[in-house]
N, C-alpha and C. Protein backbone atom coordinates (compact mmCIF):
# COMPACT_ATOMS: atom_id res chain seq x y z
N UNK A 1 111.25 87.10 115.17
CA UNK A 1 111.91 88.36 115.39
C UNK A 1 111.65 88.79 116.83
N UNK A 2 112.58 89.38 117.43
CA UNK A 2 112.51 89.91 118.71
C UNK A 2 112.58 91.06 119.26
N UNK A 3 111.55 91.93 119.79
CA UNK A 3 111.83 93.44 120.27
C UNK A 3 111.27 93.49 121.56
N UNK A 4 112.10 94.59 121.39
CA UNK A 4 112.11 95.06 123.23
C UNK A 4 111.67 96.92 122.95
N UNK A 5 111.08 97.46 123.72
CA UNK A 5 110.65 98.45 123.87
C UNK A 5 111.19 99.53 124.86
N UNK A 6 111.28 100.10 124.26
CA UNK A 6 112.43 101.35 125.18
C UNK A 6 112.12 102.82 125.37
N UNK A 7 112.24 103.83 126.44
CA UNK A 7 111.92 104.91 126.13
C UNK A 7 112.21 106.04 124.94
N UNK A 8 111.41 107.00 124.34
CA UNK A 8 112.41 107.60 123.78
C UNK A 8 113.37 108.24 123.60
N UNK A 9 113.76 107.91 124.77
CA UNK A 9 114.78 109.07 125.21
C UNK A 9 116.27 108.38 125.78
N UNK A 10 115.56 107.55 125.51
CA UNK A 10 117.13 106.15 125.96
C UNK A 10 118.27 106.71 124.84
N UNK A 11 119.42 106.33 125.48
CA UNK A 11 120.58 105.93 124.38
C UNK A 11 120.07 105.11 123.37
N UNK A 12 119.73 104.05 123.96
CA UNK A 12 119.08 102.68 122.94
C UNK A 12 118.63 102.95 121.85
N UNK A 13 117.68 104.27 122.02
CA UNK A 13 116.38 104.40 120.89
C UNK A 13 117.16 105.60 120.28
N UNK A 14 118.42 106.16 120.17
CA UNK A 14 118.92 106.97 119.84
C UNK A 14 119.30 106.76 118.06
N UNK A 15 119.25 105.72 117.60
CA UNK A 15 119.55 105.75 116.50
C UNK A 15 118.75 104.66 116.07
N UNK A 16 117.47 105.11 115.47
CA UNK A 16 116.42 104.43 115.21
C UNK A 16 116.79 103.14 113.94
N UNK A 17 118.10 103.55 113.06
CA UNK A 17 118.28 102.99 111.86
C UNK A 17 118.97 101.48 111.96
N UNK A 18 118.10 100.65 111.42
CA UNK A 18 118.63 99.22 111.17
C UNK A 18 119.83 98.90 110.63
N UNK A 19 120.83 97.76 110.82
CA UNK A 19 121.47 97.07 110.10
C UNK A 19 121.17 96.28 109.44
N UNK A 20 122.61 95.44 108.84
CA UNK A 20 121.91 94.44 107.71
C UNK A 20 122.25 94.89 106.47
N UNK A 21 122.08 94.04 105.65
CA UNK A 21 121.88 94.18 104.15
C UNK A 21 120.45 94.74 103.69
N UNK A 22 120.73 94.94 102.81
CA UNK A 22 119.43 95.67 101.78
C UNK A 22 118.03 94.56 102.39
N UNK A 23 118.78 93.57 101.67
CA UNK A 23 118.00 91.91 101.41
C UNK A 23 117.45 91.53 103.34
N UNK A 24 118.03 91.76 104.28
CA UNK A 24 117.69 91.17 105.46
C UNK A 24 116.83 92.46 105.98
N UNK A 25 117.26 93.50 105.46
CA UNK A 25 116.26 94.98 106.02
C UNK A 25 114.92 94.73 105.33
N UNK A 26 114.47 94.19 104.27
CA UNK A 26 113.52 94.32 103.61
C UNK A 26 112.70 92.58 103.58
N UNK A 27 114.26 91.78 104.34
CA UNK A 27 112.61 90.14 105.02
C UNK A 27 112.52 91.06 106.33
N UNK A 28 112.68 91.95 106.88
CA UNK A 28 112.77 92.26 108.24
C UNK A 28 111.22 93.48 108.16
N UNK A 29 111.24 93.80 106.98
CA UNK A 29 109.83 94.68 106.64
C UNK A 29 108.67 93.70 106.94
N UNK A 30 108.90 92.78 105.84
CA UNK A 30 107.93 91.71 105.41
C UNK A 30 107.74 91.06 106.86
N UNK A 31 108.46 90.73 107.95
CA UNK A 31 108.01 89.85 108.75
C UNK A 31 106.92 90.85 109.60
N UNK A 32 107.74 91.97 109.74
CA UNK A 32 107.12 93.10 110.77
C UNK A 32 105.39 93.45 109.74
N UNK A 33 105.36 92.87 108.83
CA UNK A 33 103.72 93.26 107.93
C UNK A 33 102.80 92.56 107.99
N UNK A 34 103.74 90.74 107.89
CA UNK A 34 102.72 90.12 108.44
C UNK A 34 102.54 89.83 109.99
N UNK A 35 103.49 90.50 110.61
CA UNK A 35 103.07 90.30 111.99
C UNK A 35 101.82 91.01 112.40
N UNK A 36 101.78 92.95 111.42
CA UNK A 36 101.00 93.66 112.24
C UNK A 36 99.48 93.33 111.31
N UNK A 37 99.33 92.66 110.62
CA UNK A 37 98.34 92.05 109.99
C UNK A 37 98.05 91.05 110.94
N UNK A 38 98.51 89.94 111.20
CA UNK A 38 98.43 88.89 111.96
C UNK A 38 97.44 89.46 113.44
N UNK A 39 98.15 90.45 114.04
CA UNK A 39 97.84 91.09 115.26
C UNK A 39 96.37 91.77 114.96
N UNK A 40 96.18 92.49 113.68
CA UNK A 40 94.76 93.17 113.21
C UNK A 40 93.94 92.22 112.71
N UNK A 41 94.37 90.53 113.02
CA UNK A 41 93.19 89.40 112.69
C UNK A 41 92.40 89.59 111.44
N UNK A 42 93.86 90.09 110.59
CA UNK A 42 93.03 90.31 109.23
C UNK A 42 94.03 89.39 108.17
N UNK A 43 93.54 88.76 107.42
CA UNK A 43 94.53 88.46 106.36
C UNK A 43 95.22 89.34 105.63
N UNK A 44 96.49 88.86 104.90
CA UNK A 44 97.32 89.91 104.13
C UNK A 44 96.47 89.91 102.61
N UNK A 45 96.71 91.06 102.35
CA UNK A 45 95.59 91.68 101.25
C UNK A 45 96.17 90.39 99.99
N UNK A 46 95.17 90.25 99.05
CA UNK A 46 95.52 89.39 98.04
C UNK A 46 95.70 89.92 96.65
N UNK A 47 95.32 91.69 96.40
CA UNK A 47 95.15 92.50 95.58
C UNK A 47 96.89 92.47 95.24
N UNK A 48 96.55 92.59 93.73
CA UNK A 48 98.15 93.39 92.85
C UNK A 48 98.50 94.47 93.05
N UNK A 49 99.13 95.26 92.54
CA UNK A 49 99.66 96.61 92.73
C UNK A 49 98.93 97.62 91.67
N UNK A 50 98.78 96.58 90.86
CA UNK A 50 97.74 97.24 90.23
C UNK A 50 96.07 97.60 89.98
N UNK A 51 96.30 96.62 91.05
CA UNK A 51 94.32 96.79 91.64
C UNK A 51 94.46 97.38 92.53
N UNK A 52 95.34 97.75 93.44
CA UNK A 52 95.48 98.05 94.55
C UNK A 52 94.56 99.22 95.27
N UNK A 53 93.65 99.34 96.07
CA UNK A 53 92.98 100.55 96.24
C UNK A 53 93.14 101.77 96.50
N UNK A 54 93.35 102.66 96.05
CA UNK A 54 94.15 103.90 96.65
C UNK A 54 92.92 105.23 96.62
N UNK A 55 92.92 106.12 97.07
CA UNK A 55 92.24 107.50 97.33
C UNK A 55 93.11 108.92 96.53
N UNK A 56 93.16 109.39 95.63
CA UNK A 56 93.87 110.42 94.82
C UNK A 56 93.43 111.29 95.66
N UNK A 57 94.40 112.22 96.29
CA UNK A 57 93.97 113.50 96.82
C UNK A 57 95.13 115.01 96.80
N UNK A 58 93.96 116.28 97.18
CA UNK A 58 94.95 116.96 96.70
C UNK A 58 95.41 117.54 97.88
N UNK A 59 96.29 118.91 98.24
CA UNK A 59 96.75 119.44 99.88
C UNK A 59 95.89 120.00 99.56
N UNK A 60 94.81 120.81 98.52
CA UNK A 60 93.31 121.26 98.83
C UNK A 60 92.07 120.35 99.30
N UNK A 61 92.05 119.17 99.06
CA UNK A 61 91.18 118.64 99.44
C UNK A 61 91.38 118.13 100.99
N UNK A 62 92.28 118.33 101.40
CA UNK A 62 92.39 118.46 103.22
C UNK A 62 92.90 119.60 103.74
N UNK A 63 92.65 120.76 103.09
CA UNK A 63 93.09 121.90 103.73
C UNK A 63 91.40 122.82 104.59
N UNK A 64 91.96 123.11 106.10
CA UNK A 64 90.87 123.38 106.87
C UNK A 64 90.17 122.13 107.84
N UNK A 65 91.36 121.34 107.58
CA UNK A 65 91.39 119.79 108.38
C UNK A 65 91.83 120.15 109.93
């Protein structure tokens, strides 16, 4: 995959939204996940969705943040 980086204020970057099909927007996720994994020299997690680790929180438990 190939990107180029642009101000935000360009025409270019004016319409942030991808083309494509459903199906090429979503290998286009997947490549961009294991890329930024790849880059954080970490492997891609091996956990289910249902092990998956998550933190339950409430807008009280970060309010005064």
């Amino acid at each position: 995959m190939t990107a180029r980086v642009v101000p935000l204020t360009s025409i270019e970057a004016g319409d942030a939204r991808m083309g494509g099909t459903p199906e090429e927007r979503l290998a286009a996720v997947a490549e961009l996940t294991a890329e930024a994994w790849r880059l954080a020299g970490l492997p891609l997690p091996a956990y289910t969705r249902a092990t998956m680790p998550i933190q339950v929180a409430t807008l009280q438990d970060h309010a005064g943040r």
